[in-house]
N, C-alpha and C. Protein backbone atom coordinates (compact mmCIF):
# COMPACT_ATOMS: atom_id res chain seq x y z
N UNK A 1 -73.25 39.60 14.01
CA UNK A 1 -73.70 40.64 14.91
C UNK A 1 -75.05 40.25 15.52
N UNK A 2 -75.14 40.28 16.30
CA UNK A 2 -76.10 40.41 17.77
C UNK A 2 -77.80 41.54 17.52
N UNK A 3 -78.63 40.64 17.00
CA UNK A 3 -79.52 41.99 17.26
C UNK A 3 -80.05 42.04 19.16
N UNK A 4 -80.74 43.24 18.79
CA UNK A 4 -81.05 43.66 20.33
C UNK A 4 -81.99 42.65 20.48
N UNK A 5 -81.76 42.32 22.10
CA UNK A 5 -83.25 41.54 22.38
C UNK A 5 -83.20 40.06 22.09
N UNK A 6 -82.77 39.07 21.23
CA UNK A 6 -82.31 38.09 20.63
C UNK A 6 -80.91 37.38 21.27
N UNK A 7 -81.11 35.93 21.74
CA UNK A 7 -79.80 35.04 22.29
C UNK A 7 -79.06 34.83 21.43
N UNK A 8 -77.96 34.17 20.99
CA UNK A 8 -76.79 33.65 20.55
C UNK A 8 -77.21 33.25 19.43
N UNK A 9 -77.30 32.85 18.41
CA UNK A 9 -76.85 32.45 17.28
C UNK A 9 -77.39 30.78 17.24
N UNK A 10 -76.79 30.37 18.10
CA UNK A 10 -76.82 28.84 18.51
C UNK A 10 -77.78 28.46 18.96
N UNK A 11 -78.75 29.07 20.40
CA UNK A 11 -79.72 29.07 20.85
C UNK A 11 -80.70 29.34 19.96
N UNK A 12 -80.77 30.61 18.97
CA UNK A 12 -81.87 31.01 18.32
C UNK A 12 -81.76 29.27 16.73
N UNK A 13 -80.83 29.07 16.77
CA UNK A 13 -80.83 27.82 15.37
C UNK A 13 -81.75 26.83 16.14
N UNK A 14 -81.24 26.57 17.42
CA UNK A 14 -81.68 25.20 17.88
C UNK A 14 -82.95 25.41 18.25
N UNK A 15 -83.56 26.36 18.95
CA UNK A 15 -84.96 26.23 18.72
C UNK A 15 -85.49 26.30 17.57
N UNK A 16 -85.24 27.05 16.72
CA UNK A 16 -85.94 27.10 15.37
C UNK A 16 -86.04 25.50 14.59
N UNK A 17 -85.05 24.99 14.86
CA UNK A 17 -85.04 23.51 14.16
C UNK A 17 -86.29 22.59 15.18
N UNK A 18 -86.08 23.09 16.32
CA UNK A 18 -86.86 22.11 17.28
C UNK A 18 -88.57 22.94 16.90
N UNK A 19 -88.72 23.71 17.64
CA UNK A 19 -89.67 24.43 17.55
C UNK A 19 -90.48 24.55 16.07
N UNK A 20 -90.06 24.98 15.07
CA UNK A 20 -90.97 25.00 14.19
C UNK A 20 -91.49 23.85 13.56
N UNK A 21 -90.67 22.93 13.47
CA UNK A 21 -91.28 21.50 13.01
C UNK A 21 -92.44 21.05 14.10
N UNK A 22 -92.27 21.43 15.32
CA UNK A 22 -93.45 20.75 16.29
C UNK A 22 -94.52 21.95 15.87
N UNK A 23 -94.27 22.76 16.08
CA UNK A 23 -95.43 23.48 15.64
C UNK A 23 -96.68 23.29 14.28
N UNK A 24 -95.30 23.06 13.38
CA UNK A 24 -96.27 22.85 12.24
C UNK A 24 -97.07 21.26 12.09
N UNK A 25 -96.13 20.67 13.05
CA UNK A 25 -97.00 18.99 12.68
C UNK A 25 -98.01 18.87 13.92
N UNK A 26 -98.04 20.00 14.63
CA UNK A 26 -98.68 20.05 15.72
C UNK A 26 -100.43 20.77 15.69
N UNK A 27 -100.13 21.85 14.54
CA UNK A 27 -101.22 23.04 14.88
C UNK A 27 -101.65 23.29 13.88
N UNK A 28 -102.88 23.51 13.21
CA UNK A 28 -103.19 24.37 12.14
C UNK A 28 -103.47 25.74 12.67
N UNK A 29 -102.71 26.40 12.21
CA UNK A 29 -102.65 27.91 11.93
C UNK A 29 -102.94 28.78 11.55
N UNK A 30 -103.79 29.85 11.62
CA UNK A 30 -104.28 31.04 11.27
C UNK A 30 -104.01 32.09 11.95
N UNK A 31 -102.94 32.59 11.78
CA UNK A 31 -102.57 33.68 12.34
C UNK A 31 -102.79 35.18 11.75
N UNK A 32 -103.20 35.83 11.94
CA UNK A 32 -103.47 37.23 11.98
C UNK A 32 -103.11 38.33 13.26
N UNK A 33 -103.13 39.71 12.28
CA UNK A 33 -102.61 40.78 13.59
C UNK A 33 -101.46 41.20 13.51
N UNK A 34 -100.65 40.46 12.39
CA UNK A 34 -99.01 40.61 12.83
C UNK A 34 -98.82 42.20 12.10
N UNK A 35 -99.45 42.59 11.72
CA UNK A 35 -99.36 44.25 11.02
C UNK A 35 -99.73 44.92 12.54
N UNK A 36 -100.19 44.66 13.30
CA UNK A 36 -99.85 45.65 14.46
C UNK A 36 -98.93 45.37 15.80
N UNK A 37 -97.98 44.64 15.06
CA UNK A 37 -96.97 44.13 16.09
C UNK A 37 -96.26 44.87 16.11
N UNK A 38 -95.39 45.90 16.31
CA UNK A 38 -94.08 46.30 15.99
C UNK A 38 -92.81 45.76 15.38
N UNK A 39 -92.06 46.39 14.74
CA UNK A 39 -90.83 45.64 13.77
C UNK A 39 -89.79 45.74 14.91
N UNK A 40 -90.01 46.89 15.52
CA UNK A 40 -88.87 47.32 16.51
C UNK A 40 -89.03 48.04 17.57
N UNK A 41 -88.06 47.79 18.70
CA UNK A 41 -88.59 48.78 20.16
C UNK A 41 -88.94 47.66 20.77
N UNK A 42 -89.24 48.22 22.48
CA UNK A 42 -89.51 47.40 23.01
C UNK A 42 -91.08 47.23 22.93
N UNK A 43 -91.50 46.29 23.61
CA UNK A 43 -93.12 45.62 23.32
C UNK A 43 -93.23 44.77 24.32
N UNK A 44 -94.68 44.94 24.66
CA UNK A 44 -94.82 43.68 25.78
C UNK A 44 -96.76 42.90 25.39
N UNK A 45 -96.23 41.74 25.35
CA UNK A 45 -97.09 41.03 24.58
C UNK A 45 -97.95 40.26 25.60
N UNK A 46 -99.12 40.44 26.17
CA UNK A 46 -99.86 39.60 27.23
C UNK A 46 -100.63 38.91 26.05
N UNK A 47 -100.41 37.21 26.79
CA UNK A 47 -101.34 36.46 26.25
C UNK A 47 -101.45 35.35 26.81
N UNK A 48 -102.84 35.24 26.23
CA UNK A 48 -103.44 34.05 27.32
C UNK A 48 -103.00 32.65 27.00
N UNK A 49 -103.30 32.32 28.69
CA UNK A 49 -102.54 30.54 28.18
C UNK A 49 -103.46 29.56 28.95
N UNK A 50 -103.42 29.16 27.37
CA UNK A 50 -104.70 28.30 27.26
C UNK A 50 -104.00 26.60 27.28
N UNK A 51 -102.89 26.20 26.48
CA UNK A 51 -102.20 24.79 27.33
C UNK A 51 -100.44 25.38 27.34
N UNK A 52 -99.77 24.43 27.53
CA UNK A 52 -98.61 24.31 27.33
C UNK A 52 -97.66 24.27 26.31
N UNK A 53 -98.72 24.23 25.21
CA UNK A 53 -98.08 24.73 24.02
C UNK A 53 -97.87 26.23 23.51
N UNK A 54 -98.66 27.01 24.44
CA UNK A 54 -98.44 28.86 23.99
C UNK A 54 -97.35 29.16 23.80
N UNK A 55 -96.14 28.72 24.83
CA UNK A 55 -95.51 29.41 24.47
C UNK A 55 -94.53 28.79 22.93
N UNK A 56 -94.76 27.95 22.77
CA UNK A 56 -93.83 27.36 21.62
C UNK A 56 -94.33 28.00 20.15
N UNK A 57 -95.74 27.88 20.05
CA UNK A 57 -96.68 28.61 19.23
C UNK A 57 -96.91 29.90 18.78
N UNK A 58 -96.44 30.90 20.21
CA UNK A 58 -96.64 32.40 20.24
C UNK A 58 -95.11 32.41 19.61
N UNK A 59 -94.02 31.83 20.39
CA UNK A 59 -92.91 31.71 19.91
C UNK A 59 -92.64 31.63 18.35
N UNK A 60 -93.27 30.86 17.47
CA UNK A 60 -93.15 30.26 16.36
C UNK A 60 -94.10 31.50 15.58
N UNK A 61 -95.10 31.99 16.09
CA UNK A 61 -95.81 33.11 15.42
C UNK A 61 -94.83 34.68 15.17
N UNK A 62 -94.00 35.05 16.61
CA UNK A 62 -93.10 35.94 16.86
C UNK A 62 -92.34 35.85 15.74
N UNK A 63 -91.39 35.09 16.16
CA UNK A 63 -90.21 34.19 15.33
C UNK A 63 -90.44 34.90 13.29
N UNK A 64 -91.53 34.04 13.17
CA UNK A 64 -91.80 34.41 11.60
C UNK A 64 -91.97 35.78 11.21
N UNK A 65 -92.45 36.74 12.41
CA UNK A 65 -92.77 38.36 12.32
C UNK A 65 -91.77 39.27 12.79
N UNK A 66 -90.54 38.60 13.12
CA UNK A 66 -89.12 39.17 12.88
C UNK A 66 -88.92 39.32 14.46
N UNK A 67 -89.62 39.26 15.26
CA UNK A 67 -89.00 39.99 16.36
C UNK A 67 -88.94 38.14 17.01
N UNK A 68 -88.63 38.13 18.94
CA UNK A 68 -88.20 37.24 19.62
C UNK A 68 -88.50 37.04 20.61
N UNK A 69 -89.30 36.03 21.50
CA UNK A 69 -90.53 36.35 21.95
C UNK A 69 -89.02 35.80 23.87
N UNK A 70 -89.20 36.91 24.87
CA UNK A 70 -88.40 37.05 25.70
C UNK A 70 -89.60 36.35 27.20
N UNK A 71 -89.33 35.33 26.94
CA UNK A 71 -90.80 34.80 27.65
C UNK A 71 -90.42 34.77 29.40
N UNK A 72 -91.81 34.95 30.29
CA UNK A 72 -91.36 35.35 31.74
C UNK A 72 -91.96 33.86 31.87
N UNK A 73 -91.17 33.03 32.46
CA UNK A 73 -91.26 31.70 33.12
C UNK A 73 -90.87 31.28 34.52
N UNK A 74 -91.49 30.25 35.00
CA UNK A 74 -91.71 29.69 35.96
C UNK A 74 -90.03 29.65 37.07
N UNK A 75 -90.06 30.20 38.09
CA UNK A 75 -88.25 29.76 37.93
C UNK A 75 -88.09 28.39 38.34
N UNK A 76 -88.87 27.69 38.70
CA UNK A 76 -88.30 26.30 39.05
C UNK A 76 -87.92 25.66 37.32
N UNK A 77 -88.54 26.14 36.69
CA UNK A 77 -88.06 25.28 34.91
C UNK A 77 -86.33 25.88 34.92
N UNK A 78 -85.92 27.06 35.28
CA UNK A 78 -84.26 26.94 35.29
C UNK A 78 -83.54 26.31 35.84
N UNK A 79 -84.11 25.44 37.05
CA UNK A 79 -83.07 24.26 37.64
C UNK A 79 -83.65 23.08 37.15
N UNK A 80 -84.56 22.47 36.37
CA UNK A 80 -84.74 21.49 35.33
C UNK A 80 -83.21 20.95 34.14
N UNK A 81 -82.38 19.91 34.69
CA UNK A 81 -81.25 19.73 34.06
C UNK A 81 -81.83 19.84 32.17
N UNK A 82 -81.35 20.62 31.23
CA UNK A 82 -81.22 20.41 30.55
C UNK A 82 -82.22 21.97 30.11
N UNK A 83 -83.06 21.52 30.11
CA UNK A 83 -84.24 22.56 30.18
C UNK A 83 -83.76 23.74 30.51
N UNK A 84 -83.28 23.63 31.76
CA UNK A 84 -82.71 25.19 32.24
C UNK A 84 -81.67 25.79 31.57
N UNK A 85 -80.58 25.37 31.28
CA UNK A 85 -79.61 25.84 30.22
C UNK A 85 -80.64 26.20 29.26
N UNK A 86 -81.49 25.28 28.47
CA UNK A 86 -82.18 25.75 27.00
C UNK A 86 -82.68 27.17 27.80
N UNK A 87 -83.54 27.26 28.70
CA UNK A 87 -84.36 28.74 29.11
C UNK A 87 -83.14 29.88 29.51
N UNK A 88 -82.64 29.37 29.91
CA UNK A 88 -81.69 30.45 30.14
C UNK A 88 -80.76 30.85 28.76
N UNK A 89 -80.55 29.61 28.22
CA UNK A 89 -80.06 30.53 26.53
C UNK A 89 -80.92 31.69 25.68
N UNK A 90 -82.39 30.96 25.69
CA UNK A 90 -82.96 31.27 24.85
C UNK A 90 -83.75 32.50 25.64
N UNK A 91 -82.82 32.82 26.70
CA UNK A 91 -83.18 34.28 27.30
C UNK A 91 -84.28 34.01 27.81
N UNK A 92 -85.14 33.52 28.78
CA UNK A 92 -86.36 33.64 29.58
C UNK A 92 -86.07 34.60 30.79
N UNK A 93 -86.80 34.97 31.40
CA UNK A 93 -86.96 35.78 32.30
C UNK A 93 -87.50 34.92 33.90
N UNK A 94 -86.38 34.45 34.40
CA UNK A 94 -87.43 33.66 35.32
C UNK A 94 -88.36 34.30 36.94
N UNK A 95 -89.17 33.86 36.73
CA UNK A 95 -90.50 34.24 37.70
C UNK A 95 -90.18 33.40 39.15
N UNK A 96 -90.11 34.42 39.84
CA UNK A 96 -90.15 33.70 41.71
C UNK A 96 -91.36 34.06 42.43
N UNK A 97 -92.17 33.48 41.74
CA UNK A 97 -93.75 33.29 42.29
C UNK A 97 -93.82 33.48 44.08
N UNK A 98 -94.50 34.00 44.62
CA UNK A 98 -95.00 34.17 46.24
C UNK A 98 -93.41 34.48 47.10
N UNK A 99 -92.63 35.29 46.15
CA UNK A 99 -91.64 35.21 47.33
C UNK A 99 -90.86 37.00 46.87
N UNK A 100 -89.84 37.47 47.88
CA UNK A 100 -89.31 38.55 48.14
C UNK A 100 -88.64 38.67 46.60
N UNK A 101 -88.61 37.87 45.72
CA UNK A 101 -87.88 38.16 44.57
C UNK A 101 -88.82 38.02 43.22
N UNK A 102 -90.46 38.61 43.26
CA UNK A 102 -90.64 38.23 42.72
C UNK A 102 -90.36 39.74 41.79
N UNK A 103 -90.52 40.32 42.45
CA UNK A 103 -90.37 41.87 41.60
C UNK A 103 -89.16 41.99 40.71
N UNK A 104 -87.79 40.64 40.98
CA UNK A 104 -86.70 41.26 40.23
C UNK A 104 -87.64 40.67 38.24
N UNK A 105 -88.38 39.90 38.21
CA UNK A 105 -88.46 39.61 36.96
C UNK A 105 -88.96 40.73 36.55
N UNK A 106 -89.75 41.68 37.04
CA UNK A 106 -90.32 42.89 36.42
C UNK A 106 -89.75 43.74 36.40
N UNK A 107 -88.30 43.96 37.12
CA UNK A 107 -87.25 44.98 36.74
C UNK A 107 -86.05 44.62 35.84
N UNK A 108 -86.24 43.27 35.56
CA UNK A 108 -85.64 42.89 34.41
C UNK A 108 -86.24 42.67 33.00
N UNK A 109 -88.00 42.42 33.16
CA UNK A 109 -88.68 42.66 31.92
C UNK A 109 -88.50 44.66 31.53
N UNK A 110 -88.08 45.17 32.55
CA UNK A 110 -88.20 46.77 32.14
C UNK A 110 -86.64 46.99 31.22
N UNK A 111 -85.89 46.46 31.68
CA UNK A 111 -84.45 46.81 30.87
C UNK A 111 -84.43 46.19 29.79
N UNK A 112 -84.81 44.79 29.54
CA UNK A 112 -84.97 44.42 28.15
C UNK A 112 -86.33 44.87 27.51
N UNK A 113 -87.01 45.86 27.70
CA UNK A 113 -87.97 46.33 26.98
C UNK A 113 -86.77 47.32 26.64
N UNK A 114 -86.45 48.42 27.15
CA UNK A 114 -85.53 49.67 27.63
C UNK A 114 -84.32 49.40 26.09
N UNK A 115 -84.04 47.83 25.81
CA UNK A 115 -83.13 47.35 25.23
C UNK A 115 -83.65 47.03 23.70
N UNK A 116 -85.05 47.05 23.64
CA UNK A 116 -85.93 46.73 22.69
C UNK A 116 -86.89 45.49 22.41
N UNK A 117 -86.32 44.61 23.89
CA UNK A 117 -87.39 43.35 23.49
C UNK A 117 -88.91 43.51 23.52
N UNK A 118 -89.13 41.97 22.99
CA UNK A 118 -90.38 42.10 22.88
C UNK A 118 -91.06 40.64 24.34
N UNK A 119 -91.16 41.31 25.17
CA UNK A 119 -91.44 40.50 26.19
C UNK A 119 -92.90 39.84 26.48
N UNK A 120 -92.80 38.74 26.77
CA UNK A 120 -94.07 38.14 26.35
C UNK A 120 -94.57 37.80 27.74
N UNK A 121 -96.04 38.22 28.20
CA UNK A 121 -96.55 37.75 29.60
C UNK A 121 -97.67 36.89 29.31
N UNK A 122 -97.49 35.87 29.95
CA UNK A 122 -99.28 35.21 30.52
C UNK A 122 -99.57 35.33 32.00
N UNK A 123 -100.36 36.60 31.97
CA UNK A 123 -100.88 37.19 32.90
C UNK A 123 -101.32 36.73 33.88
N UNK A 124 -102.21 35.34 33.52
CA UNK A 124 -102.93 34.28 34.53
C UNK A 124 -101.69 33.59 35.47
N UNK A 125 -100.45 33.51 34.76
CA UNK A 125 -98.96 32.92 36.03
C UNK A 125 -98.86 31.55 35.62
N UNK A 126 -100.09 31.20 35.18
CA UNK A 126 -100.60 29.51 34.35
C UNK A 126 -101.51 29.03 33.40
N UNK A 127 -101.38 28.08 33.10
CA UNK A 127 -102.49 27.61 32.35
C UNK A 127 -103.48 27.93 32.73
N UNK A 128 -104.61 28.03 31.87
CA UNK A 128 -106.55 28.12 32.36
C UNK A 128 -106.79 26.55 32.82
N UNK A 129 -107.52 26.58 34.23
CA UNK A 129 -108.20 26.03 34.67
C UNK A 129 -109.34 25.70 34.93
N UNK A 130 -109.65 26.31 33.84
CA UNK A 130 -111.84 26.41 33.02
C UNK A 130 -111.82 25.20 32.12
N UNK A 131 -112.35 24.63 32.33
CA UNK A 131 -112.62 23.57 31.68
C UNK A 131 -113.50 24.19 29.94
N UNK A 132 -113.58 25.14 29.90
CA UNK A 132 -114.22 25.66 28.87
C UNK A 132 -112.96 26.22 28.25
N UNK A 133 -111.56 26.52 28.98
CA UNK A 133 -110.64 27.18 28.68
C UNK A 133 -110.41 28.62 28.00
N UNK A 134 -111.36 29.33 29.22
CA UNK A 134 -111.90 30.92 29.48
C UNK A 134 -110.44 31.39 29.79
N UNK A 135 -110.19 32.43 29.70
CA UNK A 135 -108.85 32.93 30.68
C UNK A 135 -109.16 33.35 32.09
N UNK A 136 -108.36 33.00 33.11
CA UNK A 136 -108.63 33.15 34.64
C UNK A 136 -108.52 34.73 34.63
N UNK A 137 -108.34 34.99 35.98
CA UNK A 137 -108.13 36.60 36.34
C UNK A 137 -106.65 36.55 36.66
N UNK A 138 -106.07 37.50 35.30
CA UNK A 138 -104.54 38.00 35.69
C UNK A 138 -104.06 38.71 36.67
N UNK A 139 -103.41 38.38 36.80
CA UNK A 139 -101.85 39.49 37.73
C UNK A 139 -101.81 40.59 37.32
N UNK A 140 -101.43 41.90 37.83
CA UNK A 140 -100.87 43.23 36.94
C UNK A 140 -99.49 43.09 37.09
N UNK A 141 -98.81 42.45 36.71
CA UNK A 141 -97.27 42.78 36.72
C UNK A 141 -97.21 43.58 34.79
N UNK A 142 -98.42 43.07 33.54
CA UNK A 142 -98.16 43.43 32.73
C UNK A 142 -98.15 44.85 32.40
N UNK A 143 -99.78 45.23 32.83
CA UNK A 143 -100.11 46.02 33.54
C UNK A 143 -99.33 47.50 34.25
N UNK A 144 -98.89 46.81 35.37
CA UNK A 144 -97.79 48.02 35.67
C UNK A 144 -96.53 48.13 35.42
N UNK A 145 -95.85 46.92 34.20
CA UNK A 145 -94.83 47.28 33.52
C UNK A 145 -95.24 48.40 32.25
N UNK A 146 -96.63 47.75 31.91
CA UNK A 146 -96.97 49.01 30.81
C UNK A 146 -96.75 50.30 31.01
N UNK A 147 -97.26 50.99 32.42
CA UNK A 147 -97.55 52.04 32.95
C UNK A 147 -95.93 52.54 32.98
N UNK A 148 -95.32 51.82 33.38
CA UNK A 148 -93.67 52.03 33.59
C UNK A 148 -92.72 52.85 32.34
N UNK A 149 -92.86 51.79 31.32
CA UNK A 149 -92.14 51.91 30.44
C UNK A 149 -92.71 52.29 29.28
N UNK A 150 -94.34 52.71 29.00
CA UNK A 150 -95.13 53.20 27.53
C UNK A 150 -94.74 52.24 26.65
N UNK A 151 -94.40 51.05 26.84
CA UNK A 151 -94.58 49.73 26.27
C UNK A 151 -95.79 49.83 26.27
């Protein structure tokens, strides 16, 4: 059985095999906070992105605290051969940056909140480009999904 919010079976194994081994030979870890995460319901998680590893990391932090991190990505990474199948299994939400469609990702982050996910934003749209690796000035798409849904 299928929990809410969560891909296939198959998708969720194969990252976990991929993903947590890079993580751990990758990062030392100290994670805290996970007592005010929610177990259940929907949730929307802004966080900053500081390299290209957030999301594998936030992923791998989620992952261990039961819930499944429903990440809003880039849409050109879904026509990436190989890549795109993985994002699209593993349920991403893809983002159409500067164009007439960018609003459908935020009416699709509202139904899988609606559904119980736990949807994950980096607000900035990208990596920090501070060489100090400050967070830039976000977007409100998180913002006024909050307002939307009391996520």
């Amino acid at each position: 059985m299928r929990r809410p919010g969560w891909p296939s079976r198959f998708w969720v194994a194969l990252a976990v095999v991929i993903v947590k081994p890079i993580s751990w030979l990758l990062v030392r870890k100290d994670w805290r906070g996970a007592e005010r995460l929610p177990a259940t319901g929907g949730v929307i998680l802004a966080v900053n992105h500081l390299s290209w590893l957030d999301p594998v990391l936030v992923a791998h932090y989620l992952y261990n605290n039961g819930r499944w991190p429903t990440i809003l990505a880039k849409a050109g990474l879904f026509s990436v051969p190989l890549l795109g199948s993985a994002v699209r299994g593993l349920m991403a939400i893809p983002v159409h940056r500067g164009s007439a469609e960018a609003s459908r990702s935020l009416a699709e982050s509202e139904r899988r909140i609606a559904e119980g996910a736990c949807v994950m934003f980096y607000p900035e749209g990208t990596c920090t480009r501070d060489p100090d690796f400050w967070p830039m000035e976000g977007k409100t798409g998180a913002a006024r999904l909050a307002l939307a849904t009391g996520a």
